[in-house]
Protein backbone atom coordinates (compact mmCIF):
# COMPACT_ATOMS: atom_id res chain seq x y z
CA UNK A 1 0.00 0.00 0.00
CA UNK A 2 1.24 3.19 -1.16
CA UNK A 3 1.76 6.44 0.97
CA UNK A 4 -1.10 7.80 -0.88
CA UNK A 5 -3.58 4.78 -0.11
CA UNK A 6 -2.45 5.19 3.62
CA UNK A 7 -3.39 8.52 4.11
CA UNK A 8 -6.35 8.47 1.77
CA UNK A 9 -7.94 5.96 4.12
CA UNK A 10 -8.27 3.63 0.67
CA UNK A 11 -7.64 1.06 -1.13
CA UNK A 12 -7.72 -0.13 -4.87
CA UNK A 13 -11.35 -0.91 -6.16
CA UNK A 14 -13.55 1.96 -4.30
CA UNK A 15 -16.41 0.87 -2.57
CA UNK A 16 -20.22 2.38 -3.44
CA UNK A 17 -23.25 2.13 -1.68
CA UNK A 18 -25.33 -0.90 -1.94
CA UNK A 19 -29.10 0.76 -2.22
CA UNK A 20 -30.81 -0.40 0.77
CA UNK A 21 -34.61 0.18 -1.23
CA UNK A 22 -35.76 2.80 1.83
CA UNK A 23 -37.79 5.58 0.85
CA UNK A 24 -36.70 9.24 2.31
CA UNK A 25 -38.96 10.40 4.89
CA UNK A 26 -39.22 13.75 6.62
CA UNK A 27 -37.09 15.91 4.12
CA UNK A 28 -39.95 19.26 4.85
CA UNK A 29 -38.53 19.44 8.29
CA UNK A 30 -34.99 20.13 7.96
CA UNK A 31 -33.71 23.49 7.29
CA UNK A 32 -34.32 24.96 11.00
CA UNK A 33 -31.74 23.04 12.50
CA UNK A 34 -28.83 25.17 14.13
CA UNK A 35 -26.42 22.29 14.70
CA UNK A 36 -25.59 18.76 12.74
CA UNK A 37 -23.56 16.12 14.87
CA UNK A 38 -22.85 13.16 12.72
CA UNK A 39 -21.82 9.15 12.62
CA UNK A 40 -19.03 8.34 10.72
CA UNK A 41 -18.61 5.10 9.74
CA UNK A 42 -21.50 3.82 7.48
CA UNK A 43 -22.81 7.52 7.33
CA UNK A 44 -19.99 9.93 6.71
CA UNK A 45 -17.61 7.14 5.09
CA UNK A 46 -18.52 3.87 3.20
CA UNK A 47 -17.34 1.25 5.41
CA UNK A 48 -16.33 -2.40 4.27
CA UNK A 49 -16.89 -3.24 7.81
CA UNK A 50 -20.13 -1.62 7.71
CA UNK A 51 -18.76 -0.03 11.49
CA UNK A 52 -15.73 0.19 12.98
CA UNK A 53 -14.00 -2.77 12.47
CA UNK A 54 -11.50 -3.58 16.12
CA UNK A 55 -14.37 -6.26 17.13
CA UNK A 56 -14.08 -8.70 14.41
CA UNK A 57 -11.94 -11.44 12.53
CA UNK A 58 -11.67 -10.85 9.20
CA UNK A 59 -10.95 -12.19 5.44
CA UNK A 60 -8.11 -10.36 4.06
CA UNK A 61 -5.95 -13.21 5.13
CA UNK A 62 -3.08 -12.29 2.17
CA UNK A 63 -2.75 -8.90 3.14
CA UNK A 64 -3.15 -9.17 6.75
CA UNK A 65 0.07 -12.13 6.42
CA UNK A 66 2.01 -9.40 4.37
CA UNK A 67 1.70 -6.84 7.61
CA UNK A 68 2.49 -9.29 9.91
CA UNK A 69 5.96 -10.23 7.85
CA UNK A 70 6.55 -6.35 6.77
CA UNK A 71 6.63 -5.71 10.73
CA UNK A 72 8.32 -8.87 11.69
CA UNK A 73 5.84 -10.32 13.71
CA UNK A 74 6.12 -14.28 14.28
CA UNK A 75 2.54 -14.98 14.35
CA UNK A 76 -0.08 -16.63 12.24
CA UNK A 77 -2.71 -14.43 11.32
CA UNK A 78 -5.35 -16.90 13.34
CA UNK A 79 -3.55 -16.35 16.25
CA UNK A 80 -3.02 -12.40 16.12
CA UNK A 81 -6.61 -12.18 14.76
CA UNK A 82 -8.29 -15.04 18.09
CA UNK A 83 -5.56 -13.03 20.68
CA UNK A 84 -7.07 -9.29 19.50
CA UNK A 85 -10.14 -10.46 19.77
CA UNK A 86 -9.87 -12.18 23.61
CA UNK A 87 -7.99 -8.78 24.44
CA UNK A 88 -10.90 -6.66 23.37
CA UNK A 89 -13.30 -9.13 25.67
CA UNK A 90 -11.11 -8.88 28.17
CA UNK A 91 -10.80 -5.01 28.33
CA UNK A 92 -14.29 -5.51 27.85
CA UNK A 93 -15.18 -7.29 31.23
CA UNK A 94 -12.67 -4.52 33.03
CA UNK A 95 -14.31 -1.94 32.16
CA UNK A 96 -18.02 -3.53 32.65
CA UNK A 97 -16.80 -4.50 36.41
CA UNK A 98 -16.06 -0.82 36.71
CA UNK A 99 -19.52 0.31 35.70
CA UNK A 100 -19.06 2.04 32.37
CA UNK A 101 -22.65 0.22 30.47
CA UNK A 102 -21.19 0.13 26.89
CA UNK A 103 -17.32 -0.03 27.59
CA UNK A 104 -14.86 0.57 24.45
CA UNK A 105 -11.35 -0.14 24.13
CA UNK A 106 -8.23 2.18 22.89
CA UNK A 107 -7.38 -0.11 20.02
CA UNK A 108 -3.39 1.38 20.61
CA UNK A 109 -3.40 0.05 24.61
CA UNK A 110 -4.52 -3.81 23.30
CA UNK A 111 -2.06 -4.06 20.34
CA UNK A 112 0.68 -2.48 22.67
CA UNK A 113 0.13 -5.26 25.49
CA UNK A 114 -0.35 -8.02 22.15
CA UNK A 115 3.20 -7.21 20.76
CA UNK A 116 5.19 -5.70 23.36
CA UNK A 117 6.13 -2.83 21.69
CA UNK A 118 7.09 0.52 23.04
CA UNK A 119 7.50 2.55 20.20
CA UNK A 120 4.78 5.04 19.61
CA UNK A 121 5.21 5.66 16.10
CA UNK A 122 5.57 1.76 15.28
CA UNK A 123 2.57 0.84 17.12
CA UNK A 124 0.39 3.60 15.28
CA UNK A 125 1.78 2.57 11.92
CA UNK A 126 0.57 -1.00 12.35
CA UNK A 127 -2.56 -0.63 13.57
CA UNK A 128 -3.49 2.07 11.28
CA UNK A 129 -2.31 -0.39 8.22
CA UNK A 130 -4.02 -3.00 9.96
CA UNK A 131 -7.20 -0.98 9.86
CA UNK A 132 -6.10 0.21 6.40
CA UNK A 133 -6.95 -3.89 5.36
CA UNK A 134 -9.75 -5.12 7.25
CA UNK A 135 -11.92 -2.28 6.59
CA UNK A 136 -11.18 0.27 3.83
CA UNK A 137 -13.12 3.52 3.67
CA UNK A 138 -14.52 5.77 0.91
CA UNK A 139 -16.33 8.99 1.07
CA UNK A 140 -20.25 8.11 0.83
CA UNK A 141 -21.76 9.74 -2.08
CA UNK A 142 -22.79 13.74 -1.12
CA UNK A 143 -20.18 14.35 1.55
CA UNK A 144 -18.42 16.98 0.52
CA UNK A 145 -21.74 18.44 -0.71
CA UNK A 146 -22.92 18.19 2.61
CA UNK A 147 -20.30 19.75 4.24
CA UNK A 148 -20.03 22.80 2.04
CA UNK A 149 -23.65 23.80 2.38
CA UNK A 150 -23.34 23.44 6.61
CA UNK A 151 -20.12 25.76 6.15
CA UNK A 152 -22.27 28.30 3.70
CA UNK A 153 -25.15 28.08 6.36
CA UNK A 154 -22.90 28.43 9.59
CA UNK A 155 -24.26 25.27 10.83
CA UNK A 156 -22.04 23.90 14.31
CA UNK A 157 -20.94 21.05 13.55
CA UNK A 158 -19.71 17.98 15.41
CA UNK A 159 -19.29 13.87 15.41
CA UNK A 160 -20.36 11.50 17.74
CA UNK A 161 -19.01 8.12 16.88
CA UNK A 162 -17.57 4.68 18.06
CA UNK A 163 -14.15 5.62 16.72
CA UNK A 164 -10.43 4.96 17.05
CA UNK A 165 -7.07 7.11 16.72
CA UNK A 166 -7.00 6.51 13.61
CA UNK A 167 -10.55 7.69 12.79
CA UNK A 168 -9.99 11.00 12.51
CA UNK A 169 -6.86 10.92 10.23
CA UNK A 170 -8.63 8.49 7.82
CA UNK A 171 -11.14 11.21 7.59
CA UNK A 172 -9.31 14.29 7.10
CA UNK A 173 -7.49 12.05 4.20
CA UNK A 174 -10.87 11.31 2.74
CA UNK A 175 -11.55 15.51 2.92
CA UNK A 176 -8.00 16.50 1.77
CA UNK A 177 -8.23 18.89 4.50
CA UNK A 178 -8.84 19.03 8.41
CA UNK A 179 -11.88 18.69 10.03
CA UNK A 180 -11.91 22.60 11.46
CA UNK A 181 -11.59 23.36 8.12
CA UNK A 182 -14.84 21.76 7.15
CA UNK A 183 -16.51 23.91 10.01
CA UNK A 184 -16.41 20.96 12.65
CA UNK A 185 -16.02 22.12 15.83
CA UNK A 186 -13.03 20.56 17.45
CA UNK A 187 -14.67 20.77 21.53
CA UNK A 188 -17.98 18.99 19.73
CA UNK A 189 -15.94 16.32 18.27
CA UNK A 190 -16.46 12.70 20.61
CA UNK A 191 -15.04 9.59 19.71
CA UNK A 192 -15.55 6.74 22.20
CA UNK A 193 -12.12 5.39 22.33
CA UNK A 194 -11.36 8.98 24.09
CA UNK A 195 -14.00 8.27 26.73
CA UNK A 196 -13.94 4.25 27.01
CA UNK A 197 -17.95 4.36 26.51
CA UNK A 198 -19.21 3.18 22.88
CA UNK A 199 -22.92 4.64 21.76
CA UNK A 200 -25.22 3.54 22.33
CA UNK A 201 -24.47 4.71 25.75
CA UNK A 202 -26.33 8.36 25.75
CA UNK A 203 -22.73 9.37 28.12
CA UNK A 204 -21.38 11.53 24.90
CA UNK A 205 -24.56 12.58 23.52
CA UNK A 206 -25.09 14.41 26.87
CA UNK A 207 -21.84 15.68 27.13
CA UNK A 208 -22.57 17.05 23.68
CA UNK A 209 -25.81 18.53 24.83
CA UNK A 210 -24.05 20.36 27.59
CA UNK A 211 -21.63 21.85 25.34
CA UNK A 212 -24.22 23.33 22.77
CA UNK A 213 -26.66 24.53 25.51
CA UNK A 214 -23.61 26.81 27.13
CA UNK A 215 -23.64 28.30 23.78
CA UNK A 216 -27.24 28.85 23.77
CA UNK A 217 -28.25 26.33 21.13
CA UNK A 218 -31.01 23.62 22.45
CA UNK A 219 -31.36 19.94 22.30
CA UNK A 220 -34.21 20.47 19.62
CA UNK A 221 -32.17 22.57 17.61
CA UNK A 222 -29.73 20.17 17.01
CA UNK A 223 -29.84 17.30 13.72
CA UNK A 224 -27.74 14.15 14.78
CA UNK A 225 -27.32 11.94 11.60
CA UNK A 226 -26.66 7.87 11.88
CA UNK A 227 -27.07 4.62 10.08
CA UNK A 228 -27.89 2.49 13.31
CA UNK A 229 -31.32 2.81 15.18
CA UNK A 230 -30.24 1.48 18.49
CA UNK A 231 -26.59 3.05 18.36
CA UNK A 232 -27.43 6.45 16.77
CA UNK A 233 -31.33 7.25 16.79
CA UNK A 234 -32.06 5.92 20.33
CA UNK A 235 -29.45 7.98 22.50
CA UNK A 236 -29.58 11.10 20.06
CA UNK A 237 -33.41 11.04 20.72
CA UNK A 238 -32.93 10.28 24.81
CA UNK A 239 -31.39 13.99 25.03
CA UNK A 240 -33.76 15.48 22.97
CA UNK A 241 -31.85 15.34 19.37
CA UNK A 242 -33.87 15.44 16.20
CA UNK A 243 -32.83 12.30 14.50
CA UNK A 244 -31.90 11.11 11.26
CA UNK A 245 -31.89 8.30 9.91
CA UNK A 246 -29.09 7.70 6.96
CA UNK A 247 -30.52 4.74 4.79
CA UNK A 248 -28.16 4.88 1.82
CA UNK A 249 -25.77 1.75 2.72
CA UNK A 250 -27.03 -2.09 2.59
CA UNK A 251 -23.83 -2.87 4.36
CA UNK A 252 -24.26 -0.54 7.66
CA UNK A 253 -27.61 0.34 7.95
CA UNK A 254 -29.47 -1.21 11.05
CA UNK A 255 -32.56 -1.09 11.88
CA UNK A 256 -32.06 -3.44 14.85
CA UNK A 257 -36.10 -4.54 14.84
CA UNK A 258 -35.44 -7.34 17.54
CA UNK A 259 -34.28 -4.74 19.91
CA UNK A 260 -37.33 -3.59 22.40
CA UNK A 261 -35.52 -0.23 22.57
CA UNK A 262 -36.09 0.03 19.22
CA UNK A 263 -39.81 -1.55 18.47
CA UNK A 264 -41.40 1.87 18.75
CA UNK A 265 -38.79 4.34 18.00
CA UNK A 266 -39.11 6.60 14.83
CA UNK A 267 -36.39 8.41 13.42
CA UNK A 268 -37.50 12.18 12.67
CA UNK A 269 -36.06 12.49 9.07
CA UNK A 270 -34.60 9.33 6.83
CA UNK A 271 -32.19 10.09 4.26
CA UNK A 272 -30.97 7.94 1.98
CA UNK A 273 -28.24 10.48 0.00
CA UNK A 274 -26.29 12.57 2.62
CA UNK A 275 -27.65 15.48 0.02
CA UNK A 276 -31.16 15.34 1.17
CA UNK A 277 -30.22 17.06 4.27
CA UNK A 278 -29.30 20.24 2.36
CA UNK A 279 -32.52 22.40 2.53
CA UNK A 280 -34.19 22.81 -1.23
CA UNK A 281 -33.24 26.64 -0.92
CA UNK A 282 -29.55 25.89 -0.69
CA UNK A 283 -28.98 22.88 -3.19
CA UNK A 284 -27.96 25.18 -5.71
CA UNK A 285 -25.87 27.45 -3.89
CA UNK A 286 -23.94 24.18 -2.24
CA UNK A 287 -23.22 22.57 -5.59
CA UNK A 288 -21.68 26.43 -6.75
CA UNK A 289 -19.28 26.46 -3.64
C-alpha cells in the first residue's frame, strides 16, 4: 500500500453504496436546525466493515500475512486475529466490572500489550495499516456536498461516533483537509475510544448537549445523523436530538427490529443520500461552492 492509499484511508477498487430500497422520509422538516452532529462510519464514510471494524476477525488473510511479515511479527494471522479479539473481551469485562454500560477499548493500549512494543510511532503505523486492510473507507456519495452547504449556512458542527485514533486521520485524508476546516467544531468532536464508553451509551450525547446549551443552542435545535437505530437514533433522541436516519448503505444500515428499545422508535427524518439534508433553498448554492 502506497503512501497515498495510507493517508487516503483507501484502497484499490472503491467501494459504493449498496441501495438499501428505503424511501426518504421527513425531508420538509430540515432546514431549521442550528447544529448537525454526525456518525461516521456507514454515514460519513462507506465502510467495508459496515462499522468500525477492532471487534471482528476478518478475510483479508493475504494482506493481513504481508503486515504481519513487513513488521516482523512471528505470528499466524489466526492467532493475532483469536488473541485481538480475547484482548478486546477482556478489556471488555474490566471496564463492565467498573460500571461504564457500553465499555470501548483504545485499540493502541490492546495491540501495545499483544506485541510488546514501546514505540509510539511503530505501534500507530501498524494498527493504522491493519485498519487500512480489514476495513477500507470511501467517502459516501454527497459528503463533501454536505459539508459545504453546513459551512455556507454556519451550521455547528460535530461527530459523535464509536471511533479509534485513527478515525480521525482516515477522515481528514478522505476531505484532503482538516476537520476545522470543514466547520467541525473541534470541543464537539467525541469519539468513544477517548472516553472508554461506545454509543449507544447516551454518556457523549449528553456531554454534547451540555456543550451546545452553554452556547445557547437547544437539544431540539440540534440534527444528529446515523445509520444504526439502536446506536445512533435511540441515544440522540434520549437527550432530545432530532434524529436522522441515513438509509443509503445495505452494508451498515441497522434497523435493529429485535431490539425492544427500538420496536417503537421513529427516526425524525430518513435520508438515503447525505444530500437530502441540504434544505431545497440551498442545493444550488452548495453545488456552486
Amino acid at each position: 500500500m502506497n503512501p497515498e492509499e495510507s493517508r487516503s484511508g483507501q484502497s484499490p477498487g472503491p467501494l459504493m453504496p449498496i441501495p438499501t430500497g428505503v424511501t426518504a422520509k421527513g425531508l420538509s422538516k430540515l432546514g431549521r436546525e442550528k447544529a448537525m452532529l454526525f456518525d461516521v462510519y456507514g454515514t460519513l464514510v462507506i465502510s467495508g466493515a459496515g462499522e468500525c471494524s477492532a471487534y471482528k476477525n476478518h478475510e483479508n488473510q493475504g494482506a493481513i500475512r504481508e503486515l504481519l511479515r513487513r513488521f516482523k511479527i512471528g505470528k499466524t494471522v489466526r492467532q493475532v486475529q483469536t488473541a485481538l479479539v480475547d484482548a478486546i473481551k477482556g478489556e471488555h469485562a474490566r471496564l463492565i466490572e467498573k460500571g461504564i454500560d457500553y465499555p470501548e477499548i483504545d485499540i493502541l493500549r490492546i495491540w501495545r500489550r499483544m506485541l510488546g512494543w514501546d514505540d509510539p510511532s511503530r505501534l500507530s503505523a501498524f494498527a493504522h495499516a491493519y485498519e487500512l486492510i480489514v476495513n477500507p473507507i470511501f467517502p459516501m456519495p454527497g459528503l463533501m456536498e454536505l459539508l459545504r452547504s453546513c459551512r455556507q449556512r454556519r451550521l455547528t458542527l460535530g461527530i459523535i461516533s464509536n471511533a479509534q485514533f485513527y478515525t480521525q486521520d482516515l477522515l481528514e485524508g478522505i476531505l484532503a483537509d482538516k476537520l476545522e476546516t470543514w466547520g467541525f467544531d473541534p470541543r464537539l468532536i467525541f469519539y468513544s475510544y477517548q472516553h472508554k464508553r461506545a454509543k449507544p451509551s447516551v454518556h457523549l450525547f449528553e456531554m454534547v448537549a451540555r456543550r451546545l446549551a452553554a452556547r445557547g443552542i437547544q437539544t431540539d435545535s440540534v440534527l444528529y445523523v446515523g445509520n444504526d437505530m439502536r446506536n445512533d437514533i435511540q441515544p440522540a433522541k434520549e437527550v432530545g436530538f432530532q434524529a436522522a436516519l441515513f438509509a443509503g448503505d445495505q452494508r451498515s444500515l441497522r434497523w435493529r427490529k429485535a431490539d425492544a428499545r427500538c420496536r417503537d422508535l421513529r427516526p425524525d427524518v430518513v435520508v438515503t443520500d447525505l444530500r437530502q439534508l441540504i434544505p431545497a433553498e440551498h442545493t444550488a448554492i452548495g453545488d456552486k461552492l
